[in-house]
PDB file of N, CA and C in Angstrom:
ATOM      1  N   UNK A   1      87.639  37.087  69.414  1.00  0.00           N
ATOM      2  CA  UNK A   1      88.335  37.622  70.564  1.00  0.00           C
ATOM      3  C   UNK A   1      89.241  38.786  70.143  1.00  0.00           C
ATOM      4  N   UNK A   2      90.078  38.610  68.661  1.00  0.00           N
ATOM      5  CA  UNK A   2      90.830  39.276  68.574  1.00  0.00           C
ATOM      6  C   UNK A   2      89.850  40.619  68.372  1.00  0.00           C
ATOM      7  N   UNK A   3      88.944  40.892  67.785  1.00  0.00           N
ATOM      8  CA  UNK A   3      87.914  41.808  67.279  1.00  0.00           C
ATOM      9  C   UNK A   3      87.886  42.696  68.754  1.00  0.00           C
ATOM     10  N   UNK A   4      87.317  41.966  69.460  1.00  0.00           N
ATOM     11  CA  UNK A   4      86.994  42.998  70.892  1.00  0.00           C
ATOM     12  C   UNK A   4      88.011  43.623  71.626  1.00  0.00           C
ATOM     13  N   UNK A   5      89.410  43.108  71.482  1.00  0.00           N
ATOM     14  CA  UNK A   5      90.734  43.748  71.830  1.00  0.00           C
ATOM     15  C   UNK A   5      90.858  45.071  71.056  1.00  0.00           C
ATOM     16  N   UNK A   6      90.582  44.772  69.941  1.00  0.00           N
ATOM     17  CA  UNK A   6      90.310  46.065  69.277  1.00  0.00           C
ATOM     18  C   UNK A   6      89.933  46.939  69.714  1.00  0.00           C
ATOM     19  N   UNK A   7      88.803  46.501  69.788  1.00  0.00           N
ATOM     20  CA  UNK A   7      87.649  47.394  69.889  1.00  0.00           C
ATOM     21  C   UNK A   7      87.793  48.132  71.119  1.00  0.00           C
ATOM     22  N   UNK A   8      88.170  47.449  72.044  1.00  0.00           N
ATOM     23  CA  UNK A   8      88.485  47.651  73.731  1.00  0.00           C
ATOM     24  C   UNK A   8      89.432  48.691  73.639  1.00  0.00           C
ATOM     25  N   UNK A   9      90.618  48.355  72.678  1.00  0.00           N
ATOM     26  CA  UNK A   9      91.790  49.623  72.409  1.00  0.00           C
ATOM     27  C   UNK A   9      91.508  50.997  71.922  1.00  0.00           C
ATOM     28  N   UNK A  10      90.673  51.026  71.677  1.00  0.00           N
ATOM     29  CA  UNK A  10      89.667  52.255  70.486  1.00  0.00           C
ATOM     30  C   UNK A  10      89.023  52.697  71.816  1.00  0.00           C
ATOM     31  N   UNK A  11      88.319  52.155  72.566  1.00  0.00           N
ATOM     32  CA  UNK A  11      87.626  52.613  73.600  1.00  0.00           C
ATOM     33  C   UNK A  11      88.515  53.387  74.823  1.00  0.00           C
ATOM     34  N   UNK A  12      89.368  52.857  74.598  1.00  0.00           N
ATOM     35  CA  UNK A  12      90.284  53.096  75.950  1.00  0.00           C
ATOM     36  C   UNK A  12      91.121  54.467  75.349  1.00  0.00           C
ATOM     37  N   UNK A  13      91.183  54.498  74.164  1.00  0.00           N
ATOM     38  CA  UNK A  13      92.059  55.827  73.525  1.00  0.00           C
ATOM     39  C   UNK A  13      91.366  56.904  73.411  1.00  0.00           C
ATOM     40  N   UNK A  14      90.070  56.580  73.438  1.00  0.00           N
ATOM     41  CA  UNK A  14      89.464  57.248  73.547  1.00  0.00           C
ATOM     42  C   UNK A  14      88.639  58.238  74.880  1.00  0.00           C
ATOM     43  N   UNK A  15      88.976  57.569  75.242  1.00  0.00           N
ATOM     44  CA  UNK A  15      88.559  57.435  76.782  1.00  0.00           C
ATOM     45  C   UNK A  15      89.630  58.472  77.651  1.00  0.00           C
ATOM     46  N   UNK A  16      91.160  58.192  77.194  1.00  0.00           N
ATOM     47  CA  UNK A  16      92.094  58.641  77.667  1.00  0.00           C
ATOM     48  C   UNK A  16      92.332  59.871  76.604  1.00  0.00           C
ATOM     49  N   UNK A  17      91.917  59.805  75.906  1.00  0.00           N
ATOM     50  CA  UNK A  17      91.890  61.208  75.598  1.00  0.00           C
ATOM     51  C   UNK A  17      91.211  62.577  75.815  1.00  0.00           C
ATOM     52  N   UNK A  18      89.693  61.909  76.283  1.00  0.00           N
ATOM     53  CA  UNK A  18      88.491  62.547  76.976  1.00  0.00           C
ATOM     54  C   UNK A  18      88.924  63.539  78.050  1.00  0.00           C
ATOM     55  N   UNK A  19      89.698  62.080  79.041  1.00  0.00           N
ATOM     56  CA  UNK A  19      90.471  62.479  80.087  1.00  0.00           C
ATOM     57  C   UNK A  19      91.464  63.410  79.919  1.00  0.00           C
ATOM     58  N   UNK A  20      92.251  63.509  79.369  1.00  0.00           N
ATOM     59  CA  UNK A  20      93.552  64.374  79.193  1.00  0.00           C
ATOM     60  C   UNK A  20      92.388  66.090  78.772  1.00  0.00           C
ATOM     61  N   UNK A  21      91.656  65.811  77.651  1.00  0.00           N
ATOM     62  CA  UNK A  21      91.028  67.231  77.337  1.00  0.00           C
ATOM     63  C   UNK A  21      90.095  67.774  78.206  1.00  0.00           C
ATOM     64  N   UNK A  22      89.789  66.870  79.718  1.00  0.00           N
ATOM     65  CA  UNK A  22      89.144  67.545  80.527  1.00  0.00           C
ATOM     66  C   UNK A  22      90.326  68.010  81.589  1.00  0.00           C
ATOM     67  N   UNK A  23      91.136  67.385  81.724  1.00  0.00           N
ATOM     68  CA  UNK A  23      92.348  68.220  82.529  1.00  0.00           C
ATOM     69  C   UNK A  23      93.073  69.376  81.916  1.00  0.00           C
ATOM     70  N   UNK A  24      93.112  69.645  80.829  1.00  0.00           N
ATOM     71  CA  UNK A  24      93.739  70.682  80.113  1.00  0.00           C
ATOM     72  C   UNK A  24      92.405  72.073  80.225  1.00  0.00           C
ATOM     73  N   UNK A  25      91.250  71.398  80.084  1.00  0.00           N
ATOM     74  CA  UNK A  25      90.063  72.546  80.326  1.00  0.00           C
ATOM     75  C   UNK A  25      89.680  72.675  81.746  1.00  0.00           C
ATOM     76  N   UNK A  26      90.044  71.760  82.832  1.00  0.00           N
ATOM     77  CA  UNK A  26      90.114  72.066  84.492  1.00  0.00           C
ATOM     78  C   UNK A  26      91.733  73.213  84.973  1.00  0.00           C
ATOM     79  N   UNK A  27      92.671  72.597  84.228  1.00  0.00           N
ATOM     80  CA  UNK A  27      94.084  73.778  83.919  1.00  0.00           C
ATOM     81  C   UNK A  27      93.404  75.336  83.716  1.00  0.00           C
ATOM     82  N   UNK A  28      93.115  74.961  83.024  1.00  0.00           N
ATOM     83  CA  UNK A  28      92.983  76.364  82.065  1.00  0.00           C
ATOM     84  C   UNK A  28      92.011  77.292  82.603  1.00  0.00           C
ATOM     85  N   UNK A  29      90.788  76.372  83.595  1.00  0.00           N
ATOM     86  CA  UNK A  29      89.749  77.589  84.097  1.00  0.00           C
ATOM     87  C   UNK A  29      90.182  77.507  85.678  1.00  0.00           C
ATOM     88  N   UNK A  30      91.386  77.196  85.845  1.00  0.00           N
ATOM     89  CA  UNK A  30      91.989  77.227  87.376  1.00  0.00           C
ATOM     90  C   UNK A  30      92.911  78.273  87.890  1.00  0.00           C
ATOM     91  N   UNK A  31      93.188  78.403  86.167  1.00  0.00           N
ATOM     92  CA  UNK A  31      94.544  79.699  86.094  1.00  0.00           C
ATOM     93  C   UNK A  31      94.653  80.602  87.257  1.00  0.00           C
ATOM     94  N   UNK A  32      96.256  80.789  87.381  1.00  0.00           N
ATOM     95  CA  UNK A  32      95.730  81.860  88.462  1.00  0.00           C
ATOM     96  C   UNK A  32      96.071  83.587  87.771  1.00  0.00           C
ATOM     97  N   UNK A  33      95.861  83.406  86.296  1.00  0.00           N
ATOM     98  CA  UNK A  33      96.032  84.395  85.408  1.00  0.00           C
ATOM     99  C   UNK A  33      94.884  85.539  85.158  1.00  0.00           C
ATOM    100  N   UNK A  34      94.103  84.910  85.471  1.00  0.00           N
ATOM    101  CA  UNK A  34      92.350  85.746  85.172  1.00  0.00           C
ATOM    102  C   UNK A  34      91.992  85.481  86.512  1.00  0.00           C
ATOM    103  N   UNK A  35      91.581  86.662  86.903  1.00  0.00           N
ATOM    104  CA  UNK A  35      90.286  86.755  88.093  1.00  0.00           C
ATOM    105  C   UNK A  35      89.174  87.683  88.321  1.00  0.00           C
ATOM    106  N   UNK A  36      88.964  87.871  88.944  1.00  0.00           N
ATOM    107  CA  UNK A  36      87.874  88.744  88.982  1.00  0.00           C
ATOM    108  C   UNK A  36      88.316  90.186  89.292  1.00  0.00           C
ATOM    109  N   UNK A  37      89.262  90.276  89.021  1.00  0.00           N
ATOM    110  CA  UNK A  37      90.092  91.519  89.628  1.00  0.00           C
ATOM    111  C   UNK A  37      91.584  91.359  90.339  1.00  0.00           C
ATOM    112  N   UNK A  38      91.974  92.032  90.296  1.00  0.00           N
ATOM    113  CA  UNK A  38      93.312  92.136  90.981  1.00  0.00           C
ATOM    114  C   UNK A  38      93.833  93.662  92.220  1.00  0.00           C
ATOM    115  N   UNK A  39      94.754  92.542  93.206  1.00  0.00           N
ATOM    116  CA  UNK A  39      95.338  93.515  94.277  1.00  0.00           C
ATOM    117  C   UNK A  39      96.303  94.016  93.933  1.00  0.00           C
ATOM    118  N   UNK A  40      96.654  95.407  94.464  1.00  0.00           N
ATOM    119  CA  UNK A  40      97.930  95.617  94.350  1.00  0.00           C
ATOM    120  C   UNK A  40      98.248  96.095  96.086  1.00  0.00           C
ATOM    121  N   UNK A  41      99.517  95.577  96.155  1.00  0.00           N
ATOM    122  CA  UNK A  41      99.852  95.608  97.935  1.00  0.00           C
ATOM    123  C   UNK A  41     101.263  96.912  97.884  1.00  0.00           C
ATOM    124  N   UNK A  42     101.059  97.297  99.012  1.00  0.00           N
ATOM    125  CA  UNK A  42     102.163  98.165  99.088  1.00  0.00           C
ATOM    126  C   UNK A  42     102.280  98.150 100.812  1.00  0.00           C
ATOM    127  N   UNK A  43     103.965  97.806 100.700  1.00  0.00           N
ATOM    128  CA  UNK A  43     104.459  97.984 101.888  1.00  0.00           C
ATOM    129  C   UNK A  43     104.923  98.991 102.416  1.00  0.00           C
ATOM    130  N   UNK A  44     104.699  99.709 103.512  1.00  0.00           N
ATOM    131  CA  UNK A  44     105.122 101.251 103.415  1.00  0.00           C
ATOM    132  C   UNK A  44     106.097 101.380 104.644  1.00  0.00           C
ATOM    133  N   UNK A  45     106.585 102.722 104.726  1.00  0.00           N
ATOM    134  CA  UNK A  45     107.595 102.755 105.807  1.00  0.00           C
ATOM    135  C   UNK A  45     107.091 104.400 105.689  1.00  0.00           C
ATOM    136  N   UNK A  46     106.192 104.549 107.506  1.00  0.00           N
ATOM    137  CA  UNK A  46     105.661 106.096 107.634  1.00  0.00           C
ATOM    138  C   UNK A  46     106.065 106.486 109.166  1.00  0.00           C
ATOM    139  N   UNK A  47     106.030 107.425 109.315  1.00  0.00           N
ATOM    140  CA  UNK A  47     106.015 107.945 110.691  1.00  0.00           C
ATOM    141  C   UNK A  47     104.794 107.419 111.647  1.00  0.00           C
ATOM    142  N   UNK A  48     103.749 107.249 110.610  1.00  0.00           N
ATOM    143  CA  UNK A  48     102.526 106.825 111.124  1.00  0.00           C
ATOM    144  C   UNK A  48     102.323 104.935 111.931  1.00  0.00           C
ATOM    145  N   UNK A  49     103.143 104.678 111.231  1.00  0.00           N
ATOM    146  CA  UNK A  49     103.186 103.020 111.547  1.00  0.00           C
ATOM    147  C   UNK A  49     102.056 102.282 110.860  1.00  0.00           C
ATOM    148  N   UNK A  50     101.715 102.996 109.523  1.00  0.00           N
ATOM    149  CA  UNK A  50     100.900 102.438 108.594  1.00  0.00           C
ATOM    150  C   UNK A  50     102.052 101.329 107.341  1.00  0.00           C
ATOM    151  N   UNK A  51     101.652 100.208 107.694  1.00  0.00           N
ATOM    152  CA  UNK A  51     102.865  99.439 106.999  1.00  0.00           C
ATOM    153  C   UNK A  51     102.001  98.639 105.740  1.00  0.00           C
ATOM    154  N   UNK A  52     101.214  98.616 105.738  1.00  0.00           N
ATOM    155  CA  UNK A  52     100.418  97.983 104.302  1.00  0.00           C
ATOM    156  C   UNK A  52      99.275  98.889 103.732  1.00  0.00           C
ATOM    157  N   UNK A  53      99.047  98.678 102.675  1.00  0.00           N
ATOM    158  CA  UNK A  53      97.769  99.738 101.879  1.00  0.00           C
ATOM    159  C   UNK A  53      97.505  98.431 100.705  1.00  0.00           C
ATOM    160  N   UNK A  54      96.514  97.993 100.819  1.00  0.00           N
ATOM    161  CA  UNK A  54      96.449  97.199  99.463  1.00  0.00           C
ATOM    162  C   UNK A  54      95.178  98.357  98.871  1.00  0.00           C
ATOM    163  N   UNK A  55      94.665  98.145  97.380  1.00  0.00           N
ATOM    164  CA  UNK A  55      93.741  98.563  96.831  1.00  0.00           C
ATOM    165  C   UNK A  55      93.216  97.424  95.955  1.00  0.00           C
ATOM    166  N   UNK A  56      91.979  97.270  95.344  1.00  0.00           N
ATOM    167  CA  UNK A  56      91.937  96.156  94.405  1.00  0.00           C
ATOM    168  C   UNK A  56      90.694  96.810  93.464  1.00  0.00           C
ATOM    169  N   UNK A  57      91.325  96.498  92.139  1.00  0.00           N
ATOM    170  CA  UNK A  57      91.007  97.126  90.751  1.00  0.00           C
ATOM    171  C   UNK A  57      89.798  95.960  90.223  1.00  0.00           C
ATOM    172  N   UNK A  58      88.772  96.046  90.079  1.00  0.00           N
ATOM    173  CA  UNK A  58      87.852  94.574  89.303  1.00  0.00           C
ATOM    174  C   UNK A  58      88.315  95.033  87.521  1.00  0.00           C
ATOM    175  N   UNK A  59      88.658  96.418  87.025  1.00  0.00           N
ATOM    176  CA  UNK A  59      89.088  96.467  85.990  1.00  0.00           C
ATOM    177  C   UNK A  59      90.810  95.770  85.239  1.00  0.00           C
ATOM    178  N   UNK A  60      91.258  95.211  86.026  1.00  0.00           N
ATOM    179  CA  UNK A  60      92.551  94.775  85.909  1.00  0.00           C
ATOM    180  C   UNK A  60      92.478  93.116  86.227  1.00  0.00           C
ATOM    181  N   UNK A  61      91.971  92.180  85.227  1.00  0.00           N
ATOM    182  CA  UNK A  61      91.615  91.286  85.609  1.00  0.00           C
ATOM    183  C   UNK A  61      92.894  90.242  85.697  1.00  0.00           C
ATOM    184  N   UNK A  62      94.074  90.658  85.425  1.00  0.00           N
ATOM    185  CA  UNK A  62      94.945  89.541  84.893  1.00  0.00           C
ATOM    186  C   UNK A  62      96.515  90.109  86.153  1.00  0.00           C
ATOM    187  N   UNK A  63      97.216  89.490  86.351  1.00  0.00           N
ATOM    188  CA  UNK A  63      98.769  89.856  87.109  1.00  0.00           C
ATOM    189  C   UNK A  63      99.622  91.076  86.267  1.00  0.00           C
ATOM    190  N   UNK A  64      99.365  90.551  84.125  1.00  0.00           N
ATOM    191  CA  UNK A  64     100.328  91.277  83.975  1.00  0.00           C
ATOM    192  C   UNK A  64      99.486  92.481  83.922  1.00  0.00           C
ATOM    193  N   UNK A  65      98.727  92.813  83.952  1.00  0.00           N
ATOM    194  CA  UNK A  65      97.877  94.075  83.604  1.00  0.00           C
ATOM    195  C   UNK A  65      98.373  94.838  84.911  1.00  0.00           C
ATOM    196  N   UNK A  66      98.229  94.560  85.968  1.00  0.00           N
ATOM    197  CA  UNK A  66      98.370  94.966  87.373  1.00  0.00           C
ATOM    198  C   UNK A  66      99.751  95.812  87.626  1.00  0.00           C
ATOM    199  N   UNK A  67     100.570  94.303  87.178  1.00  0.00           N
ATOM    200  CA  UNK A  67     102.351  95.163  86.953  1.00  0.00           C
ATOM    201  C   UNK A  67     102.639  95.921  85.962  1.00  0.00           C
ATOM    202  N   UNK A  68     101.572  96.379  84.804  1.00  0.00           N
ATOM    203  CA  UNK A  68     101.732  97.414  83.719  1.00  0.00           C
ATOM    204  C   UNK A  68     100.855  98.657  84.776  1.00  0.00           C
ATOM    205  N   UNK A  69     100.197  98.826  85.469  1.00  0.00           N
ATOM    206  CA  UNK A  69      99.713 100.029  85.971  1.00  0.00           C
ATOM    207  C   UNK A  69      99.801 100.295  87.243  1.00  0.00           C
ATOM    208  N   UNK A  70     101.029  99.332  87.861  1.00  0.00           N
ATOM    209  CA  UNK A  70     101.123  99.605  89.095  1.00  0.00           C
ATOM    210  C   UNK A  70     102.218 100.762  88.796  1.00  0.00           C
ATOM    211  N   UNK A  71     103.105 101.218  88.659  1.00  0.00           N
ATOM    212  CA  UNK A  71     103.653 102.694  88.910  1.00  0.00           C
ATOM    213  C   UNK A  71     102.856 103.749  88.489  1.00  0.00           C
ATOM    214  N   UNK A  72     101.990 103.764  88.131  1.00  0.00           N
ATOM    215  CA  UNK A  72     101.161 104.719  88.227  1.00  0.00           C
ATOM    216  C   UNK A  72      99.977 104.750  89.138  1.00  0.00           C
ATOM    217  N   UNK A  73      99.117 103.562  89.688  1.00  0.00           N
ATOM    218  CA  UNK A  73      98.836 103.101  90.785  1.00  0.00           C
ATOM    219  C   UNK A  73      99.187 103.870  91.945  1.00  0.00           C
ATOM    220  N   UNK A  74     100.726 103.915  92.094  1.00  0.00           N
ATOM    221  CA  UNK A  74     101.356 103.615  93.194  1.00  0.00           C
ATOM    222  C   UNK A  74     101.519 105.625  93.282  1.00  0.00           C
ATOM    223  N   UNK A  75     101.889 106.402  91.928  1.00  0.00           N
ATOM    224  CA  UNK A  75     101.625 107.713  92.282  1.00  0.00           C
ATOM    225  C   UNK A  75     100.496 108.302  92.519  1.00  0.00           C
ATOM    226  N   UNK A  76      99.768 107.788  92.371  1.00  0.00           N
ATOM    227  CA  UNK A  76      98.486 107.952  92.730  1.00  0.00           C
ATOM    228  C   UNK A  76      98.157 108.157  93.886  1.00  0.00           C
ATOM    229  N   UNK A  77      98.109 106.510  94.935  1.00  0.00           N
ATOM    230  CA  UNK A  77      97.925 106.407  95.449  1.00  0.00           C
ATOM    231  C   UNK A  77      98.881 106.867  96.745  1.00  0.00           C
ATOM    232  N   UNK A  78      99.816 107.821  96.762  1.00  0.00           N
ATOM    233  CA  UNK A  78     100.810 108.510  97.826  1.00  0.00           C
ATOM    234  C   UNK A  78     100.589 109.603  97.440  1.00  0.00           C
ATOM    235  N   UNK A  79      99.939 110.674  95.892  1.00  0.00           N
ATOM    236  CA  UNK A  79      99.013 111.505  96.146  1.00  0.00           C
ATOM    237  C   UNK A  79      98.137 111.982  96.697  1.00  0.00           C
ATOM    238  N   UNK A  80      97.670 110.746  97.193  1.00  0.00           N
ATOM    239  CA  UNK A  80      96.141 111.064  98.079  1.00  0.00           C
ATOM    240  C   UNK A  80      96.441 110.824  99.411  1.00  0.00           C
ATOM    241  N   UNK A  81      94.746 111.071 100.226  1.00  0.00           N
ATOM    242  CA  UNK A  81      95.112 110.960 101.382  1.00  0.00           C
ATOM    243  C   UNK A  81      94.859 109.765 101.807  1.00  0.00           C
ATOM    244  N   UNK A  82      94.999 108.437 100.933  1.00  0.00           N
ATOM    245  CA  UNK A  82      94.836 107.570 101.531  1.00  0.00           C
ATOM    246  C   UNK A  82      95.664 106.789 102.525  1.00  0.00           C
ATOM    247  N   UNK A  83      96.906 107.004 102.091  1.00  0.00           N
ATOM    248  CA  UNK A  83      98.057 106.793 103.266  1.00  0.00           C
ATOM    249  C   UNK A  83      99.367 108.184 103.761  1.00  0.00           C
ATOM    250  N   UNK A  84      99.141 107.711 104.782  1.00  0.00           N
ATOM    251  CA  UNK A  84     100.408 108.983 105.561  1.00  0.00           C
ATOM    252  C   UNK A  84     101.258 110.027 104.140  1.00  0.00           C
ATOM    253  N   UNK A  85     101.309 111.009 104.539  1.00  0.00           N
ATOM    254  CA  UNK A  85     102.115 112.506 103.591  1.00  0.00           C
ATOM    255  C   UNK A  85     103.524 111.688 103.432  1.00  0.00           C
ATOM    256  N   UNK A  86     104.080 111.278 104.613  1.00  0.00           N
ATOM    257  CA  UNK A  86     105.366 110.405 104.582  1.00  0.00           C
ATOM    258  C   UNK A  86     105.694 109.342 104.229  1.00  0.00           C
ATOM    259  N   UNK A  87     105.100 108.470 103.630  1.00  0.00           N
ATOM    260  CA  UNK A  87     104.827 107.036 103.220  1.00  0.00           C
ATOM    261  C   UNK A  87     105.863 106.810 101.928  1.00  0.00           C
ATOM    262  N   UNK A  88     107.215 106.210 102.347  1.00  0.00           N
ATOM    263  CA  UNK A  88     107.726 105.331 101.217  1.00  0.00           C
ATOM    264  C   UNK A  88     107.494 103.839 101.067  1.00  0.00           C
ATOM    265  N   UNK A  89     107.545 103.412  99.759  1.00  0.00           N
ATOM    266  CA  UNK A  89     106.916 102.337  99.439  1.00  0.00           C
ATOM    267  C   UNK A  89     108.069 101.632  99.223  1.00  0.00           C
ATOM    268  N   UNK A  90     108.411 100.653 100.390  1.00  0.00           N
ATOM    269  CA  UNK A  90     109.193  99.370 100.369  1.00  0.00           C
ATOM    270  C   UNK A  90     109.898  98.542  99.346  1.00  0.00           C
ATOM    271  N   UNK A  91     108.113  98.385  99.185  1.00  0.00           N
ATOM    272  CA  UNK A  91     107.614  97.043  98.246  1.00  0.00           C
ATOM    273  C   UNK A  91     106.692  96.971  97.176  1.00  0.00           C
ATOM    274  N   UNK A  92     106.165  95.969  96.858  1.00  0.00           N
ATOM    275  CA  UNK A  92     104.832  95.948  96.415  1.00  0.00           C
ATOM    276  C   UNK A  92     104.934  94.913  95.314  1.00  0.00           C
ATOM    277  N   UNK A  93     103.498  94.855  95.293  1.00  0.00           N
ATOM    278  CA  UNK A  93     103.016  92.932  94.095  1.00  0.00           C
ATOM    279  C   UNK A  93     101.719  92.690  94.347  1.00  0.00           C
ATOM    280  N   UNK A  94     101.527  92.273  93.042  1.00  0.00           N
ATOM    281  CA  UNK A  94     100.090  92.007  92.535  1.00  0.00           C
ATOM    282  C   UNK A  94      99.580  90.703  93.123  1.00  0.00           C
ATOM    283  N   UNK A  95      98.459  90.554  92.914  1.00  0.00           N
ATOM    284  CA  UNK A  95      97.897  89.620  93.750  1.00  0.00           C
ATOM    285  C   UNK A  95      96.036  89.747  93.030  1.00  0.00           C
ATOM    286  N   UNK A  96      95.707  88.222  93.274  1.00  0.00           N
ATOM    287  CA  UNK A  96      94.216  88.302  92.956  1.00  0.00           C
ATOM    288  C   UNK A  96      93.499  87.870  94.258  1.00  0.00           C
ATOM    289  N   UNK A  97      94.544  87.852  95.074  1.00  0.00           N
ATOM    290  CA  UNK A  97      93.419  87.694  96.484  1.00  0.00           C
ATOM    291  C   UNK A  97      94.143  88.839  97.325  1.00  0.00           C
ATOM    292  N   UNK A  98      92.990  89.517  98.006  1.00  0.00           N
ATOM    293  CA  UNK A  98      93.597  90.583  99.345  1.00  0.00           C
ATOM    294  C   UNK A  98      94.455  89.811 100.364  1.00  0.00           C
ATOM    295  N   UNK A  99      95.153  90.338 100.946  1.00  0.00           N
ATOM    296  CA  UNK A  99      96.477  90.032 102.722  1.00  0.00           C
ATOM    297  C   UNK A  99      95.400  89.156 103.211  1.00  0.00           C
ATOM    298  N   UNK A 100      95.680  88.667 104.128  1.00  0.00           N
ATOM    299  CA  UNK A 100      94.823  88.054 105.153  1.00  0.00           C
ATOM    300  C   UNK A 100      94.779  89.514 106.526  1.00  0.00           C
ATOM    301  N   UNK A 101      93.686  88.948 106.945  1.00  0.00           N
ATOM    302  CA  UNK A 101      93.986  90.559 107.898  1.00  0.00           C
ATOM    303  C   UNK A 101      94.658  90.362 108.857  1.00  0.00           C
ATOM    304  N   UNK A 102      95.095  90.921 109.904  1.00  0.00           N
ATOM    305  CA  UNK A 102      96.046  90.913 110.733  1.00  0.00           C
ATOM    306  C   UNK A 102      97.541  90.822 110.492  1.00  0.00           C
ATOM    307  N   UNK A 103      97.806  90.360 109.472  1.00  0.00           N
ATOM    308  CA  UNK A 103      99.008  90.688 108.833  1.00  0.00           C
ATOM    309  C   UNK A 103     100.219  91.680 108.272  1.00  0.00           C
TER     310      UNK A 103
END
């Protein structure tokens, strides 16, 4: 009897360890650190009443990458004509999912 308590304890440590290294590898590919790309949002204040501009980079796969090239991003993107000549930028933050629309 005493033998199979053993044995049962060995099984179970094992077992619970299985467990723990499949939650640490379900963690880890859940991240919300890596994606397939990243948003960058900008809140604007225009004559136009254009109040959001997001863009999204598939080369910028991670948050901090996003907040290392968002000020340059951001001259960029009030260079062009993609939003109003008048457009100051509020705000802004990275993101791996786009606004919801209507928002």
């Amino acid at each position: 009897m005493r033998k199979n308590q053993i044995h049962l304890s060995r099984a179970t440590t094992k077992i619970v360890a299985l467990l723990a290294a499949l939650g640490l590898l379900l963690m880890l590919g859940c991240s919300e650190k890596d994606g397939d790309g990243t948003v960058l949002i900008l809140e604007l204040e225009n004559s136009e009443n254009v109040h959001q501009y997001w863009v999204f980079n598939p080369y910028n796969r991670t948050i901090e990458r996003c907040k290392a090239t968002a000020e340059q991003a951001i001259t960029q993107i009030l260079a062009s004509n993609a939003v109003p000549k008048d457009s100051k930028v509020k705000s802004w933050r990275c993101s791996l999912t786009p606004p919801e629309s209507g928002k």
